[in-house]
PDB file of N, CA and C in Angstrom:
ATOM      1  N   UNK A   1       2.696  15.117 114.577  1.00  0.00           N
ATOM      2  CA  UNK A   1       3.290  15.318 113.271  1.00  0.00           C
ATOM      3  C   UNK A   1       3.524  13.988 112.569  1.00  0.00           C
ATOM      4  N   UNK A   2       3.947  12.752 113.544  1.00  0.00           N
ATOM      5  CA  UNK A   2       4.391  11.561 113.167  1.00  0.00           C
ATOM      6  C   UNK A   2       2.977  10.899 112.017  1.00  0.00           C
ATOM      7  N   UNK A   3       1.700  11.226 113.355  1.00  0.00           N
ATOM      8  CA  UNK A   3       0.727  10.543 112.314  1.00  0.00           C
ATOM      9  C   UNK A   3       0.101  11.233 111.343  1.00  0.00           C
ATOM     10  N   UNK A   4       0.494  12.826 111.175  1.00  0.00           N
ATOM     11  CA  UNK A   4      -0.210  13.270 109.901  1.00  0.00           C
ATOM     12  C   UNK A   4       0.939  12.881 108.761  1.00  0.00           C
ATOM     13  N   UNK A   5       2.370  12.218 109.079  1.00  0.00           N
ATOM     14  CA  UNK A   5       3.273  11.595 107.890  1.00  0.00           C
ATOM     15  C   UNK A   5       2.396  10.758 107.529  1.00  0.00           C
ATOM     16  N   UNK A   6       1.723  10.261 108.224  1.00  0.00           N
ATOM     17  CA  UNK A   6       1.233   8.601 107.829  1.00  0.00           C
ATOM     18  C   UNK A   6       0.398   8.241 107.287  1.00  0.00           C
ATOM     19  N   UNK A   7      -0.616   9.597 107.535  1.00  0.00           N
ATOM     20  CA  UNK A   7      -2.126   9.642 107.086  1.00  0.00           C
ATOM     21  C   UNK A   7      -1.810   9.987 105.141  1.00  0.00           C
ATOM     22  N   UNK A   8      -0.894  11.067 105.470  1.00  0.00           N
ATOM     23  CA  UNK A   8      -0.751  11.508 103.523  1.00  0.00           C
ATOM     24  C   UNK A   8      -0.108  10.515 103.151  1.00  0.00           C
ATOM     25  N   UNK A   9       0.890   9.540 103.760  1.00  0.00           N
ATOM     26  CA  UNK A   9       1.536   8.542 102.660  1.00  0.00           C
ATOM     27  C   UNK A   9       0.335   7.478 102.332  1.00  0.00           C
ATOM     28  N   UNK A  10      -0.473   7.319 103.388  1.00  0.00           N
ATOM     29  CA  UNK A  10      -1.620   6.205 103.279  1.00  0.00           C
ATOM     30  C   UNK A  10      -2.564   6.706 102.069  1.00  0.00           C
ATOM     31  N   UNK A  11      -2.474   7.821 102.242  1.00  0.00           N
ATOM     32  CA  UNK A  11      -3.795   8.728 101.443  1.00  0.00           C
ATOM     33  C   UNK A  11      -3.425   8.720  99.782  1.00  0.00           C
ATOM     34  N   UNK A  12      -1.728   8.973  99.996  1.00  0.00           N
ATOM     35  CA  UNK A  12      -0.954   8.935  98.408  1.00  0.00           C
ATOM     36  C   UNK A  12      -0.713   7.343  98.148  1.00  0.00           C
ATOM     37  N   UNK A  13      -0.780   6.292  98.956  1.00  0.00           N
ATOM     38  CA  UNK A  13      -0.876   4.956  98.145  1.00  0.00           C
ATOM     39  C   UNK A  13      -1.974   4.498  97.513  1.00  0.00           C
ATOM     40  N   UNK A  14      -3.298   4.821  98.560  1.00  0.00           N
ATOM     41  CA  UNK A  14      -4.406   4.227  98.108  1.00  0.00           C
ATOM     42  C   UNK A  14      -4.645   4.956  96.966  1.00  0.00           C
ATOM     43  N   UNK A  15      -4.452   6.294  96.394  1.00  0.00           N
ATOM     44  CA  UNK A  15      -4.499   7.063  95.700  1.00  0.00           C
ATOM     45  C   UNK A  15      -4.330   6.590  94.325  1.00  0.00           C
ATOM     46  N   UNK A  16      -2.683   5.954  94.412  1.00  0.00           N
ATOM     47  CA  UNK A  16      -1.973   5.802  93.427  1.00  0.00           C
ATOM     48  C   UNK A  16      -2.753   4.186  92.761  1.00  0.00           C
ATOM     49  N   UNK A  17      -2.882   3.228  94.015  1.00  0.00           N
ATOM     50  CA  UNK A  17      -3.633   1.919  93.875  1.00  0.00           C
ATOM     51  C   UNK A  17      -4.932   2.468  92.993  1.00  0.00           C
ATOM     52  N   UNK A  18      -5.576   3.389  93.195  1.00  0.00           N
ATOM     53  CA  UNK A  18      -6.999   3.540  92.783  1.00  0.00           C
ATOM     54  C   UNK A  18      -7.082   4.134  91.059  1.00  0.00           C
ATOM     55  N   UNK A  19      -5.463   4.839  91.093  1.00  0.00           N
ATOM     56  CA  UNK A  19      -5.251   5.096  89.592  1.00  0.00           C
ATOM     57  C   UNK A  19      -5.242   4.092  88.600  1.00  0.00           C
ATOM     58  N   UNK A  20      -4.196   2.792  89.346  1.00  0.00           N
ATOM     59  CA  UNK A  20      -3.684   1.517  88.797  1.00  0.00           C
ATOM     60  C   UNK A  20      -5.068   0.637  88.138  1.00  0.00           C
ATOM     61  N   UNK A  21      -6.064   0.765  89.443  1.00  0.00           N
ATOM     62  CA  UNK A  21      -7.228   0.145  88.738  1.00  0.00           C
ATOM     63  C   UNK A  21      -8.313   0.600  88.338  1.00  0.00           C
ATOM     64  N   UNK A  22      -8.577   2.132  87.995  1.00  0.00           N
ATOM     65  CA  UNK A  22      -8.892   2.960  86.753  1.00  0.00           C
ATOM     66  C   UNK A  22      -8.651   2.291  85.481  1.00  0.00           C
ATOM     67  N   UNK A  23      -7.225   2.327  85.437  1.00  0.00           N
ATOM     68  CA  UNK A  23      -6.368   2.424  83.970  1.00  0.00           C
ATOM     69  C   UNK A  23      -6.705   0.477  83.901  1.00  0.00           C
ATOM     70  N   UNK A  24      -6.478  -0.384  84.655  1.00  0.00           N
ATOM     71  CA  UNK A  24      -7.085  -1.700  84.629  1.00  0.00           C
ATOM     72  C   UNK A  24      -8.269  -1.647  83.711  1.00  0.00           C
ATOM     73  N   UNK A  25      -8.844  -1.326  84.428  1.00  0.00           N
ATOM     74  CA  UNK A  25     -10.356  -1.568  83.951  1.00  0.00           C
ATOM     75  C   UNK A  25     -10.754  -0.883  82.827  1.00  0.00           C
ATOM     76  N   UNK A  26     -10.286   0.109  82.546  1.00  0.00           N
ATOM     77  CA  UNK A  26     -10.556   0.445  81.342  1.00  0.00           C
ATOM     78  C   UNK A  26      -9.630  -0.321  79.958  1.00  0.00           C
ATOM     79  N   UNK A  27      -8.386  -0.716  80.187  1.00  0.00           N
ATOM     80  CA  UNK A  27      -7.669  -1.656  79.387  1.00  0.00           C
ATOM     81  C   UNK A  27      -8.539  -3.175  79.250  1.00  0.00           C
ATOM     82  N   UNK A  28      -9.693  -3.002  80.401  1.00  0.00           N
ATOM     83  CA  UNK A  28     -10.017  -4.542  80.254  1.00  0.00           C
ATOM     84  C   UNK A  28     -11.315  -4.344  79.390  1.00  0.00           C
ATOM     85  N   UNK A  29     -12.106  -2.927  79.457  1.00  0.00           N
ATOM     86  CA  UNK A  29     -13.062  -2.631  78.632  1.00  0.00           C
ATOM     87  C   UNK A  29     -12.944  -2.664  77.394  1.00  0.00           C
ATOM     88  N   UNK A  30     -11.806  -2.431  76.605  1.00  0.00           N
ATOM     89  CA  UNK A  30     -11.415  -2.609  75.408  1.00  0.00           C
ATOM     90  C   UNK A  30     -11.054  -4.068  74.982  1.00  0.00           C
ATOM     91  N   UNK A  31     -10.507  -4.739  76.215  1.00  0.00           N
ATOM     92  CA  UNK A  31     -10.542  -6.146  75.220  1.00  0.00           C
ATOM     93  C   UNK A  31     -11.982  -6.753  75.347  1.00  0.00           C
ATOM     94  N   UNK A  32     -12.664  -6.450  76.245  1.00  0.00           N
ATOM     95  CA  UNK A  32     -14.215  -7.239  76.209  1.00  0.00           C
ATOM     96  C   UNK A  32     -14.484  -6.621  74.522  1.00  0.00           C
ATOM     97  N   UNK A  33     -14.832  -5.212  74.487  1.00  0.00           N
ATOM     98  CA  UNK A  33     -14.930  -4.985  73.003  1.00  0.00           C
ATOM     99  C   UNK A  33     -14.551  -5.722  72.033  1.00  0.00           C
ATOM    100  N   UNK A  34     -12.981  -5.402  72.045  1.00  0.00           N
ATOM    101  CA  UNK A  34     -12.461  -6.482  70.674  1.00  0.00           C
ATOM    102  C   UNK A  34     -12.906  -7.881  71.097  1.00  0.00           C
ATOM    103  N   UNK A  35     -13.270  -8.505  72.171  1.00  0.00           N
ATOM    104  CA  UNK A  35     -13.179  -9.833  71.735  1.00  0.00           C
ATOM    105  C   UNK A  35     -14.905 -10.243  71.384  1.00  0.00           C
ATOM    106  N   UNK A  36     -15.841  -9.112  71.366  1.00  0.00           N
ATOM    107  CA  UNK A  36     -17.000  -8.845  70.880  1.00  0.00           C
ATOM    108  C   UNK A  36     -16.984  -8.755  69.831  1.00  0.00           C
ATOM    109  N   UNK A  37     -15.999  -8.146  69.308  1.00  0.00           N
ATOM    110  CA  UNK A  37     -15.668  -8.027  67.730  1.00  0.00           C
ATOM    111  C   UNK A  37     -15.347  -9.347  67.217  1.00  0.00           C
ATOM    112  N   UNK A  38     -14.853 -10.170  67.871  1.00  0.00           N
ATOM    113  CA  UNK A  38     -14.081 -11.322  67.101  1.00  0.00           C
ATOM    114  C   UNK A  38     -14.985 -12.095  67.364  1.00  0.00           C
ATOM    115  N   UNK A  39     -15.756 -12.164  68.461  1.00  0.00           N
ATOM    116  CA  UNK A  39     -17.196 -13.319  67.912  1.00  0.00           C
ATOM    117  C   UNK A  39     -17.966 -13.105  67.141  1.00  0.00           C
ATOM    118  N   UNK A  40     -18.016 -11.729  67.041  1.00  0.00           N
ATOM    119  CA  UNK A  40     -19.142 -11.593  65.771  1.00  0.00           C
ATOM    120  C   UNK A  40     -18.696 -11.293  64.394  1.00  0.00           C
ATOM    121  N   UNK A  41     -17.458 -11.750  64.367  1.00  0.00           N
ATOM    122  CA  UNK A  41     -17.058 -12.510  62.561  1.00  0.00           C
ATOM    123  C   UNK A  41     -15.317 -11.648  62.070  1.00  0.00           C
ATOM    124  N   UNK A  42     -15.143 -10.496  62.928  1.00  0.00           N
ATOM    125  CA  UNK A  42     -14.210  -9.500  62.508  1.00  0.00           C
ATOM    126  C   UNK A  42     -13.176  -9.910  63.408  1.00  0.00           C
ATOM    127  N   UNK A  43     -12.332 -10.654  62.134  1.00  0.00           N
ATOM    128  CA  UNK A  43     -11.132 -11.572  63.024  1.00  0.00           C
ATOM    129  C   UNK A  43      -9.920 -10.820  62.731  1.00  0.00           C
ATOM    130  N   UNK A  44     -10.223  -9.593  61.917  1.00  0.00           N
ATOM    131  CA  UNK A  44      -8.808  -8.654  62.113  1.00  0.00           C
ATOM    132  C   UNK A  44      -8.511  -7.439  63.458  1.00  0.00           C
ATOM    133  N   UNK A  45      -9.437  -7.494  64.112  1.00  0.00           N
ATOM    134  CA  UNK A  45      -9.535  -6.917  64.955  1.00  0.00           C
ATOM    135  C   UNK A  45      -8.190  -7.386  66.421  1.00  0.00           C
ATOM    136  N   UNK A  46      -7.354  -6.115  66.582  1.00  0.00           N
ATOM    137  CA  UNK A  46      -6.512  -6.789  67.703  1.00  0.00           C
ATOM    138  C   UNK A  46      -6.094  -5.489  69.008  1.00  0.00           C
ATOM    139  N   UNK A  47      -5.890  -6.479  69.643  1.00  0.00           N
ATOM    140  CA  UNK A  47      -5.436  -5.204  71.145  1.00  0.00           C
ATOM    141  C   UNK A  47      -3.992  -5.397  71.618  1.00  0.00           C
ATOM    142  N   UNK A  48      -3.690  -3.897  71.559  1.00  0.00           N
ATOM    143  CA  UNK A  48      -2.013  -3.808  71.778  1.00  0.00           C
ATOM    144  C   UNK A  48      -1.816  -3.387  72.577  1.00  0.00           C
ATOM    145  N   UNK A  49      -0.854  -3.931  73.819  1.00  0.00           N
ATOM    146  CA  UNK A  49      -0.599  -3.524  75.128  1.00  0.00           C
ATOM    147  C   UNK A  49       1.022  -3.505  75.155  1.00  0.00           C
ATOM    148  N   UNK A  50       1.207  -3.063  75.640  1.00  0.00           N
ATOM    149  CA  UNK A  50       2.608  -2.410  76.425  1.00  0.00           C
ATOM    150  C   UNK A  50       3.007  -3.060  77.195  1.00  0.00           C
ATOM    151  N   UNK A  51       4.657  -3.592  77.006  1.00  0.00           N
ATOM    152  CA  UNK A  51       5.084  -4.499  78.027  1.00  0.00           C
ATOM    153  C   UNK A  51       4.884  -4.323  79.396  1.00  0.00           C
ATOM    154  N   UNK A  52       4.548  -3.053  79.842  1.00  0.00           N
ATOM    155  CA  UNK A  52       3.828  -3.098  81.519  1.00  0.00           C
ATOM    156  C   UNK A  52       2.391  -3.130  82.160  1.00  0.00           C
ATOM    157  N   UNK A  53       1.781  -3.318  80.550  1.00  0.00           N
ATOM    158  CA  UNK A  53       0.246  -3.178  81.051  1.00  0.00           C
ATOM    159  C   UNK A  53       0.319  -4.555  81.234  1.00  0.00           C
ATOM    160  N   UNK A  54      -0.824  -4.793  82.490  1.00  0.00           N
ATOM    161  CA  UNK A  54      -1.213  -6.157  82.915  1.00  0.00           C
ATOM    162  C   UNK A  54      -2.232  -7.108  81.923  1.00  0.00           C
ATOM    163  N   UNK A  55      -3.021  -6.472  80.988  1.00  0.00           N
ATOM    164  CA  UNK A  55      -2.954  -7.001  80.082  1.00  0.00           C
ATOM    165  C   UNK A  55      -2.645  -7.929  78.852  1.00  0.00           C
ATOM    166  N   UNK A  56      -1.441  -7.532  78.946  1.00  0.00           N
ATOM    167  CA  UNK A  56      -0.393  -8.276  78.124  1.00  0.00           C
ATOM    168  C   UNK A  56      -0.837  -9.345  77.834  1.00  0.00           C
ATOM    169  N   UNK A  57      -0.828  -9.969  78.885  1.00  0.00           N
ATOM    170  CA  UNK A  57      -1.289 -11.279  78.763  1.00  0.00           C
ATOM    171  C   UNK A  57      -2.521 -12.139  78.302  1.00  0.00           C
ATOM    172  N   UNK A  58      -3.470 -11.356  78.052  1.00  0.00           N
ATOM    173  CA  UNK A  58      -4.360 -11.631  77.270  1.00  0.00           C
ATOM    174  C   UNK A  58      -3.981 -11.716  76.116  1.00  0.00           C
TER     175      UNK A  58
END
């Protein structure tokens, strides 16, 4: 019983990890875009992130 606890909490982290860098990568697909946009002349173009997206910092 001990190791089927262990197997679903393992199963629900990697899970949750694999959501985290879904939502990554697609936040990072949009700034490659905009910053495609801004080399090719359209300097009003901007990306808005949320104080918890990792993003931000771009």
């Amino acid at each position: 019983m001990e190791l089927y606890c262990h197997r679903v909490l393992c199963v629900c982290v990697i899970a949750c990890m694999a959501a985290k860098l879904f939502r990554v990568r697609e936040q990072l697909l949009i700034v490659k875009v905009a910053l495609e946009d801004i080399k090719k002349g359209n300097l009003n173009r901007r990306v808005l992130a949320r104080e918890n997206d990792m993003i931000k910092d771009i």
